[in-house]
Protein backbone atom coordinates (compact mmCIF):
# COMPACT_ATOMS: atom_id res chain seq x y z
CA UNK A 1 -11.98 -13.24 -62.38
CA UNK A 2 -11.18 -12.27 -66.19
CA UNK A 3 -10.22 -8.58 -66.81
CA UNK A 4 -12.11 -6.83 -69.21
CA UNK A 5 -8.27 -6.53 -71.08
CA UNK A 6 -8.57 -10.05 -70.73
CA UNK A 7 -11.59 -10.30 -73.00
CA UNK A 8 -11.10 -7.61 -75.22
CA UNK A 9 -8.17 -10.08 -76.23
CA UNK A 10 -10.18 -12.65 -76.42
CA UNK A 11 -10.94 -13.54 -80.39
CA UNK A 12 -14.63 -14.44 -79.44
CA UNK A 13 -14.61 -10.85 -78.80
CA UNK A 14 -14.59 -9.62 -82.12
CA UNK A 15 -17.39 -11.91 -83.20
CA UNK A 16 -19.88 -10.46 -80.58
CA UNK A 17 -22.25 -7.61 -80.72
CA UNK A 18 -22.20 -4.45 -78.90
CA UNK A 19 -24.72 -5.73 -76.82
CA UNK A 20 -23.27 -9.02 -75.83
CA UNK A 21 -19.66 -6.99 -75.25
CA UNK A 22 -21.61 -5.01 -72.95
CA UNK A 23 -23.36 -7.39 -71.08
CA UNK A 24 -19.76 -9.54 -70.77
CA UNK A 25 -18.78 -6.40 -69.25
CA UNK A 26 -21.23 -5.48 -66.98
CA UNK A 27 -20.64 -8.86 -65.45
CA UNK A 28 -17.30 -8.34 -65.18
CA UNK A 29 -17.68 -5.42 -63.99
CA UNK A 30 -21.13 -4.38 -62.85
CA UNK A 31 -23.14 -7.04 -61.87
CA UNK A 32 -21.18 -7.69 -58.07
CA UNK A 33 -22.76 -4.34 -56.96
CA UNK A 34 -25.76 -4.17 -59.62
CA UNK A 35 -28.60 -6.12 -60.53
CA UNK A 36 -30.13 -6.07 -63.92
CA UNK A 37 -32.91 -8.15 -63.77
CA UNK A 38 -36.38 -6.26 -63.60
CA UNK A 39 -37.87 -8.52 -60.56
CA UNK A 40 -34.51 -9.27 -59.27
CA UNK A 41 -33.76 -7.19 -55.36
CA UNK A 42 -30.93 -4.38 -54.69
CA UNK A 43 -27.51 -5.30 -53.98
CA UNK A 44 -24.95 -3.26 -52.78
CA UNK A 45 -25.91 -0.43 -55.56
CA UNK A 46 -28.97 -0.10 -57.20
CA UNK A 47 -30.89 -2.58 -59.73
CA UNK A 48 -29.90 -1.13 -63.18
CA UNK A 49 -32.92 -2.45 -64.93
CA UNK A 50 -34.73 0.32 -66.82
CA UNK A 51 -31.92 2.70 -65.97
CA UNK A 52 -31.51 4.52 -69.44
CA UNK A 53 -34.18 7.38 -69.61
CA UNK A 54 -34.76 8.19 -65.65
CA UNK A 55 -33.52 10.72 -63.06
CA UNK A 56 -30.72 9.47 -61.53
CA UNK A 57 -31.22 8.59 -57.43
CA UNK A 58 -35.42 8.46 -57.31
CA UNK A 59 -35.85 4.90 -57.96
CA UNK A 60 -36.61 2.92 -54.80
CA UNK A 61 -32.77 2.23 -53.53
CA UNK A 62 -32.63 3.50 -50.09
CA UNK A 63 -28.40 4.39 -50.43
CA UNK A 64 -28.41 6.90 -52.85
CA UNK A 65 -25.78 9.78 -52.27
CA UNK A 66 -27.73 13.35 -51.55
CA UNK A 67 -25.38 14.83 -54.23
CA UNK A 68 -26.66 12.22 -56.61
CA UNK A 69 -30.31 12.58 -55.32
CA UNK A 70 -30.02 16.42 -56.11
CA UNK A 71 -28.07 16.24 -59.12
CA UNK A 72 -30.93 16.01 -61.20
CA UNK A 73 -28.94 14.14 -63.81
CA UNK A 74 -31.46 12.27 -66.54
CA UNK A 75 -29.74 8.90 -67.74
CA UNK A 76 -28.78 9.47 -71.12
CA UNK A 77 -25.89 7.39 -73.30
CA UNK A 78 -24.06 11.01 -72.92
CA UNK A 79 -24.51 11.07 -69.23
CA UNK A 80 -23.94 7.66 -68.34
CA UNK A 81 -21.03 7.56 -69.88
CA UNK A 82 -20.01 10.72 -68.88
CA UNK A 83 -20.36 9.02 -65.11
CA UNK A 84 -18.78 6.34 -66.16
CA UNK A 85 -15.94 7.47 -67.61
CA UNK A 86 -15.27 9.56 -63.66
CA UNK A 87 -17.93 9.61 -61.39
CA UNK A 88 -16.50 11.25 -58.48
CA UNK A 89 -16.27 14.08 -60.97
CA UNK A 90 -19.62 13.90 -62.55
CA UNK A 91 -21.15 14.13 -59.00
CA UNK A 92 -19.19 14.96 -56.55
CA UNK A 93 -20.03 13.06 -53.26
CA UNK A 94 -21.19 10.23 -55.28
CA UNK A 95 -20.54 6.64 -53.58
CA UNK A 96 -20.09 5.27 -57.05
CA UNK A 97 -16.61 4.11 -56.72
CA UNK A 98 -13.60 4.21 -58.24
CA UNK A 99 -13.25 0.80 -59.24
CA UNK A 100 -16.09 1.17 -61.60
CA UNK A 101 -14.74 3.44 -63.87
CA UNK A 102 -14.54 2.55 -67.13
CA UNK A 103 -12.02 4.78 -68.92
CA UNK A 104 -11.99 3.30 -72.24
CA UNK A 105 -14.73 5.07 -75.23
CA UNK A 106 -15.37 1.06 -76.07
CA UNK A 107 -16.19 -0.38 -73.11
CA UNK A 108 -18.70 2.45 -71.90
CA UNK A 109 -20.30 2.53 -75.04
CA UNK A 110 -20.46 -1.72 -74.94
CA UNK A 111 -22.09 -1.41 -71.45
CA UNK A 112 -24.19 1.42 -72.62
CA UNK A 113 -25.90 -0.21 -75.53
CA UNK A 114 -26.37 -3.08 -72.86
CA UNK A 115 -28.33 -0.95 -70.48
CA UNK A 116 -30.43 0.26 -73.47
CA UNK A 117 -31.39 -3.17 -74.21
CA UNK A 118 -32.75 -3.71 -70.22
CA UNK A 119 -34.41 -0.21 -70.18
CA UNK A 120 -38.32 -0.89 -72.39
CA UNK A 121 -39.44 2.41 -73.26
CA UNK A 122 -36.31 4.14 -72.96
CA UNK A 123 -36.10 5.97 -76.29
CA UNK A 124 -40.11 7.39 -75.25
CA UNK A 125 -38.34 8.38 -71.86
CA UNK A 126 -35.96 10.51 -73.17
CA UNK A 127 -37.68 12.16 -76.18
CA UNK A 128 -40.16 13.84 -73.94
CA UNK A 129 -37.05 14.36 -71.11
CA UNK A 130 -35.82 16.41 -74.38
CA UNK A 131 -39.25 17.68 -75.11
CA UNK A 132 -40.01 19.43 -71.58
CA UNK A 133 -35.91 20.41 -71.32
CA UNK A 134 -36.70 22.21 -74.79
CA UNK A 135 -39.76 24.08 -73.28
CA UNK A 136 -38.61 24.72 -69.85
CA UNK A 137 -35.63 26.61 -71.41
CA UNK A 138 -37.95 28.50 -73.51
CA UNK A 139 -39.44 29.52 -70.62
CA UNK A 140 -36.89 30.43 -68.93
CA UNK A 141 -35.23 32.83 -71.39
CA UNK A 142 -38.76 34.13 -71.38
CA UNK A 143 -38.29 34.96 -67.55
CA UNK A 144 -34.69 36.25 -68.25
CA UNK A 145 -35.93 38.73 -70.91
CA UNK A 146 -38.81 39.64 -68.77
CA UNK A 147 -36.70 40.35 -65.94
CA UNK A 148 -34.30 42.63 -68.21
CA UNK A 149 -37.31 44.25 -68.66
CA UNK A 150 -38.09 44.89 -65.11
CA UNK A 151 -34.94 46.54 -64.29
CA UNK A 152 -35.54 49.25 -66.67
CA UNK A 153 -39.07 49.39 -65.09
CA UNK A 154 -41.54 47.10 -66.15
CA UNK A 155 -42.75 44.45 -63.87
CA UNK A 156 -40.81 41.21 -62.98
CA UNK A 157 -42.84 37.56 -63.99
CA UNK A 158 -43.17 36.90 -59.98
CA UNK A 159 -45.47 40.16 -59.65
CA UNK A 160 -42.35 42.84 -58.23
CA UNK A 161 -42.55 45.82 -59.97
CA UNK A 162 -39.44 47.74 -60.33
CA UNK A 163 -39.19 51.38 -60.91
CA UNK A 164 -36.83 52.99 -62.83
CA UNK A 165 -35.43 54.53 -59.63
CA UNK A 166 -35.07 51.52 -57.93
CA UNK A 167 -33.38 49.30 -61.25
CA UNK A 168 -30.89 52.64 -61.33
CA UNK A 169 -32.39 54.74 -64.52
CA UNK A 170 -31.29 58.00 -64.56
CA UNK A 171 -28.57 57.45 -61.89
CA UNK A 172 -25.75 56.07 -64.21
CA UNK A 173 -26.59 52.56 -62.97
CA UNK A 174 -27.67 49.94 -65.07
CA UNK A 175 -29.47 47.94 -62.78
CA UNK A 176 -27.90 44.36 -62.69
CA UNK A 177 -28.64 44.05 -59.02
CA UNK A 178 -32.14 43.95 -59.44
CA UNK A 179 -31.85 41.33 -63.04
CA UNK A 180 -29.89 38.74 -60.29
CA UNK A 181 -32.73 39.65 -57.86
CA UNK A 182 -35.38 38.66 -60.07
CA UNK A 183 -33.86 35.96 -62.23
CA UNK A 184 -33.09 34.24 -58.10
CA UNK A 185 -36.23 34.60 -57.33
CA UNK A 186 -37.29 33.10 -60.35
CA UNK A 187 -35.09 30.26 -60.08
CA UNK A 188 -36.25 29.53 -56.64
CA UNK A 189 -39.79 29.47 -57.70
CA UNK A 190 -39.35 26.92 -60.55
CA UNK A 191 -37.07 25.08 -58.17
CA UNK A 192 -40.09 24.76 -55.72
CA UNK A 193 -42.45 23.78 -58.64
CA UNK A 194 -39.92 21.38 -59.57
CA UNK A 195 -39.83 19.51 -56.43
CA UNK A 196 -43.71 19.17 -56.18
CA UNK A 197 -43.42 17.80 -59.60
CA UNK A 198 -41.54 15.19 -58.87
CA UNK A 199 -43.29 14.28 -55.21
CA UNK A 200 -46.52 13.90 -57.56
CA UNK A 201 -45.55 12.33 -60.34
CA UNK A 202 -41.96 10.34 -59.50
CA UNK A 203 -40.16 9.52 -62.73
CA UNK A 204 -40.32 5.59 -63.42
């Protein structure tokens, strides 16, 4: 089987595309463990059709690692690349492995613009990923400031009220304890929401 140092010295190689670079690659190096035809079945990883713009680990392969499962990790170019470049250090735990690196800038972004042209709809996918990113950290610096507010106080966004006794006012203290206490619970309560999300409405 060719090397991919093989065909990057090949001289057809400088008369193809990105897109046909990447797909060369992917079946060099790829397509024994991946399948990237939309009707075509699982192999030993998962099919990589419409990869770009999805969660990673919630499409219907049964083998997924629980680390990549809970990584939420969105498929990007950034973060596939990112993963490919070192996955055991992108997700720890992963069983992507090691084999299928792909160390070199070229060849990731090659295979990248390759899994962009098999994923329809992926631009849509990640503009409103970006969309609902932007909002949910507006909301959460919302909470954050709220909860500042509720050590010196006020009341916290999940309905504990803190006194000024209690978030250390007047005592010298300036309450951090209870800003942790109340951004964790907040962060366990969008956690939650998050997971119902995503048992309603699976990404595709």
């Amino acid at each position: 089987m060719s090397s991919s140092r093989d065909v990057k010295a090949n001289p057809e190689w400088r008369k193809m595309t990105e897109i046909q670079r990447g797909a060369l690659l992917f079946q060099i190096k790829c397509q024994r463990c991946h399948a990237n035809s939309e009707k075509d079945n699982y192999r030993r990883g998962p099919n990589l059709w419409g990869v770009v713009g999805r969660y990673a680990g919630l499409q219907g392969y049964k083998k997924y690692s629980e680390e990549l499962k809970q990584s939420g990790l969105f498929w990007t170019r950034k973060n596939l690349k990112k993963y490919m470049h070192d996955p055991k250090k992108t997700v720890p735990g992963t069983y992507m492995f090691y084999g299928a690196e792909l160390r070199a800038q070229v060849q990731a972004d090659c295979v990248v613009s390759y899994l962009e042209s098999i994923s329809p709809g992926y631009q849509q996918r990640i503009s409103k990923y970006k969309a609902d990113k932007k909002v949910e950290d507006s909301n959460n610096n919302d909470i954050n400031r709220a909860c500042v507010t509720a050590s010196r106080g006020g009341e916290c966004p999940n309905g504990n009220v803190r006194s000024p006794q209690q978030s250390g006012s007047g005592s010298g203290s300036t309450g951090n304890s209870e800003v942790i206490n109340c951004i964790s619970d907040q962060e366990s309560y969008w956690n939650g929401v998050k997971t119902v999300w995503f048992n309603l409405f699976p990404p595709n």
